[in-house]
C-alpha atoms as a PDB file:
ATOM      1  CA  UNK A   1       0.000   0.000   0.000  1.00  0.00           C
ATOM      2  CA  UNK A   2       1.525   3.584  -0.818  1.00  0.00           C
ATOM      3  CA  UNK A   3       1.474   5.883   2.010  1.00  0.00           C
ATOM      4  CA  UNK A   4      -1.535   9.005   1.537  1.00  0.00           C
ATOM      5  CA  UNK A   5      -2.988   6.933  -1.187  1.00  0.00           C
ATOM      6  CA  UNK A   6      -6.407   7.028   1.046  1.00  0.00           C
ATOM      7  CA  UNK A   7      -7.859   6.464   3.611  1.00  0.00           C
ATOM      8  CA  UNK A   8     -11.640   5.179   4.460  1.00  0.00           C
ATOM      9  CA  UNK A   9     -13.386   5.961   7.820  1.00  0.00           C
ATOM     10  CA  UNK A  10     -16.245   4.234   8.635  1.00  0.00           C
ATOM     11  CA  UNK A  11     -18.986   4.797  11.636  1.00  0.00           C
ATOM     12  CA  UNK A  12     -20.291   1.331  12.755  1.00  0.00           C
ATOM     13  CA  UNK A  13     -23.588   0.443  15.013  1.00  0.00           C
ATOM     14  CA  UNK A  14     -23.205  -2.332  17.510  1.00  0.00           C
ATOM     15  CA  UNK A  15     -26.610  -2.842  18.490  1.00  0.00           C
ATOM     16  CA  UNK A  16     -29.897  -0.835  19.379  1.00  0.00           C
ATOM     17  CA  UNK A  17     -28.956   0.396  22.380  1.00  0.00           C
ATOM     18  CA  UNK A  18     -24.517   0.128  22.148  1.00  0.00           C
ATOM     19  CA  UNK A  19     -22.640   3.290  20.622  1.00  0.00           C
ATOM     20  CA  UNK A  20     -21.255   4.199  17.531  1.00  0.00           C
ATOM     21  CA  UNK A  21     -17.941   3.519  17.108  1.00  0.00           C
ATOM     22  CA  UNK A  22     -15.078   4.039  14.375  1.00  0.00           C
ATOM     23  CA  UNK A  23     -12.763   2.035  11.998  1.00  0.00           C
ATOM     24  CA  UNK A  24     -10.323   4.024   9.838  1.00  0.00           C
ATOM     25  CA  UNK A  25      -8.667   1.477   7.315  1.00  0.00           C
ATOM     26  CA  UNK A  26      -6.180   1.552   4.641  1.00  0.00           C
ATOM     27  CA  UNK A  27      -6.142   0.164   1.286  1.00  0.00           C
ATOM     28  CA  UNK A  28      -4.593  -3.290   1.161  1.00  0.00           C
ATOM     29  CA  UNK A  29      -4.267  -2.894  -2.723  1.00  0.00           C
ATOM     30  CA  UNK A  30      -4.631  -0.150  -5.059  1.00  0.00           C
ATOM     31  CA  UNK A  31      -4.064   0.072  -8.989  1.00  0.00           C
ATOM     32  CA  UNK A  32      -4.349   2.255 -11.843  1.00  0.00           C
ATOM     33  CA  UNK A  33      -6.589   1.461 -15.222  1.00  0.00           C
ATOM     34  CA  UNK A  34      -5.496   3.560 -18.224  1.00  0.00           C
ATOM     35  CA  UNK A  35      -8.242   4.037 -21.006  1.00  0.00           C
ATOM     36  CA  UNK A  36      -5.844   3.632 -23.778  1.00  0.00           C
ATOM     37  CA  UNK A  37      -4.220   0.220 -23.517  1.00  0.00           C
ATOM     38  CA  UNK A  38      -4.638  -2.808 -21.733  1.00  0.00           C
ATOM     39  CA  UNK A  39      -2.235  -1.959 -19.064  1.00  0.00           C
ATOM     40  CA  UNK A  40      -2.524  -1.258 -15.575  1.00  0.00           C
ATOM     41  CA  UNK A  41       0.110  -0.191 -12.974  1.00  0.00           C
ATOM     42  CA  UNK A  42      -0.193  -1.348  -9.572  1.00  0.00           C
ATOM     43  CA  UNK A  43       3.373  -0.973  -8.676  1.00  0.00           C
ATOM     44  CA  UNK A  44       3.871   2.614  -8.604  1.00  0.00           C
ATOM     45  CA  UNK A  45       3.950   5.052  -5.372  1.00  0.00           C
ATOM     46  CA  UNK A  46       1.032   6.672  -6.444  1.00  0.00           C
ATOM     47  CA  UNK A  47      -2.530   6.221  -8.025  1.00  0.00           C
ATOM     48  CA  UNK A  48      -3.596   8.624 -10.780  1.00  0.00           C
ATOM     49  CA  UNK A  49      -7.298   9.431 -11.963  1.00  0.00           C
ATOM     50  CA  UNK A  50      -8.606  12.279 -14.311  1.00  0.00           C
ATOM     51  CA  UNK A  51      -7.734  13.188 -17.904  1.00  0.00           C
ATOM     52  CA  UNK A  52      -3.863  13.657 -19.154  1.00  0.00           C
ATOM     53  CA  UNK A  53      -2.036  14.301 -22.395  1.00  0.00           C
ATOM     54  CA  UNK A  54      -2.397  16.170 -25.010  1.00  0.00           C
ATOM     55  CA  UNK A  55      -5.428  18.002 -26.788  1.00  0.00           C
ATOM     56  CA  UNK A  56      -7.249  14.840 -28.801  1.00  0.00           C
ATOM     57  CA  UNK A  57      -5.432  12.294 -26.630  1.00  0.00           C
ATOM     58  CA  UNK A  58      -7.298  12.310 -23.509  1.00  0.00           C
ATOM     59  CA  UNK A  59      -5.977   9.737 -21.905  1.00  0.00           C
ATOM     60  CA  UNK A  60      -8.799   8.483 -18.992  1.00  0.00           C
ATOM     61  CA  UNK A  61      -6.846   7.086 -16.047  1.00  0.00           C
ATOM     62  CA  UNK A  62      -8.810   5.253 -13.167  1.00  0.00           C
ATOM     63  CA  UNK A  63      -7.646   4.964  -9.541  1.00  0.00           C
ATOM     64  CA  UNK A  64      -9.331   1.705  -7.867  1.00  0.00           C
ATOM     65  CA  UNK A  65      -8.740   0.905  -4.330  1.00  0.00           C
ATOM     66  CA  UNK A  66      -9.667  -2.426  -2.152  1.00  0.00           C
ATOM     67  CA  UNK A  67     -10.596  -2.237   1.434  1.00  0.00           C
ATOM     68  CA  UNK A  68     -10.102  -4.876   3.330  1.00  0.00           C
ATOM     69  CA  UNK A  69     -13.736  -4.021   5.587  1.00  0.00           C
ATOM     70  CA  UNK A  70     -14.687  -8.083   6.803  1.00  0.00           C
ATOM     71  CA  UNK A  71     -11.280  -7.714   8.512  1.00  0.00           C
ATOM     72  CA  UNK A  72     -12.119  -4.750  10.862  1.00  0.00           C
ATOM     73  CA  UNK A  73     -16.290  -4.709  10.869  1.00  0.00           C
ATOM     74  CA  UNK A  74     -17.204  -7.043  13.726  1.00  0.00           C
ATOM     75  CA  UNK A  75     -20.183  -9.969  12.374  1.00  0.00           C
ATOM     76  CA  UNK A  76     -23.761  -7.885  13.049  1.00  0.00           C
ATOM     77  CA  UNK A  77     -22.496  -4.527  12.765  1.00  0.00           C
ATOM     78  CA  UNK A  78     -24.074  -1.774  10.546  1.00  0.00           C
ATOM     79  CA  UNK A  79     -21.992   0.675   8.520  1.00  0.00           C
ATOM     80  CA  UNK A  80     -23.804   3.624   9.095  1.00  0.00           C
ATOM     81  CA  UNK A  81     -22.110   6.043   7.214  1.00  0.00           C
ATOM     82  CA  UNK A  82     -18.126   6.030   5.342  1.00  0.00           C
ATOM     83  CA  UNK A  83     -16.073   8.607   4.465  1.00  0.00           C
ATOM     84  CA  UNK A  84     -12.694   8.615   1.662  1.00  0.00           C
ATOM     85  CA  UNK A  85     -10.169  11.168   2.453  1.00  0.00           C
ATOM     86  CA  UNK A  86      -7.804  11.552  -0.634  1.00  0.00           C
ATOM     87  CA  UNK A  87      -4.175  13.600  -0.895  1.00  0.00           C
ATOM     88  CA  UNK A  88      -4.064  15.360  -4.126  1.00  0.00           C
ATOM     89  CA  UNK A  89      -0.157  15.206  -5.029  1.00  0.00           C
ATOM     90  CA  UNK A  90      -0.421  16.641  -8.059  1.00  0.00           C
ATOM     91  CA  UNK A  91      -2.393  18.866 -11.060  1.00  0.00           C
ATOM     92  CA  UNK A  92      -1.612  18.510 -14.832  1.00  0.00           C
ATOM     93  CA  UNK A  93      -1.001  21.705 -16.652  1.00  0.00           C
ATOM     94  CA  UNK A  94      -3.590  22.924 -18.820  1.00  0.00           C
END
């Protein structure tokens, strides 16, 4: 996992009458999909997403990232709300 790649926080329910509590978890895996070819690129120290190259190229890269959440949920709890926190690294030139 690359450090700052994300980072998901989820609230959890225990019951009707237990509190909330929280679970922040990072991606176990993450990976790249580029539009253009059949490639992908998983072993890089960062994931990219949004449109690059030049005018007419448009390349349309994808960042996916797996959770590993039946690790850290306990059996009968309810995710009751999740939130992705993302560190922008960089902006292409326009």
């Amino acid at each position: 996992m690359r450090s700052g790649a994300g980072l998901l926080v989820l609230s959890l329910a225990f019951g009707a009458t237990a509190g909330a509590d929280v679970v922040v978890l990072e991606p176990v895996k993450d990976n790249t999909l580029f539009s253009t070819t059949v490639t992908s690129n998983g072993a890089g120290d960062a994931v990219f997403s949004g449109r690059t190259g030049p005018p007419g190229f448009n390349t349309i890269q994808r960042a996916v990232l797996a959770f590993d959440v039946a690790g850290a949920v306990p059996a009968g709890s309810t995710i009751i709300s999740a939130e992705l926190t993302l560190t922008l690294i960089q902006v292409s030139p326009q």
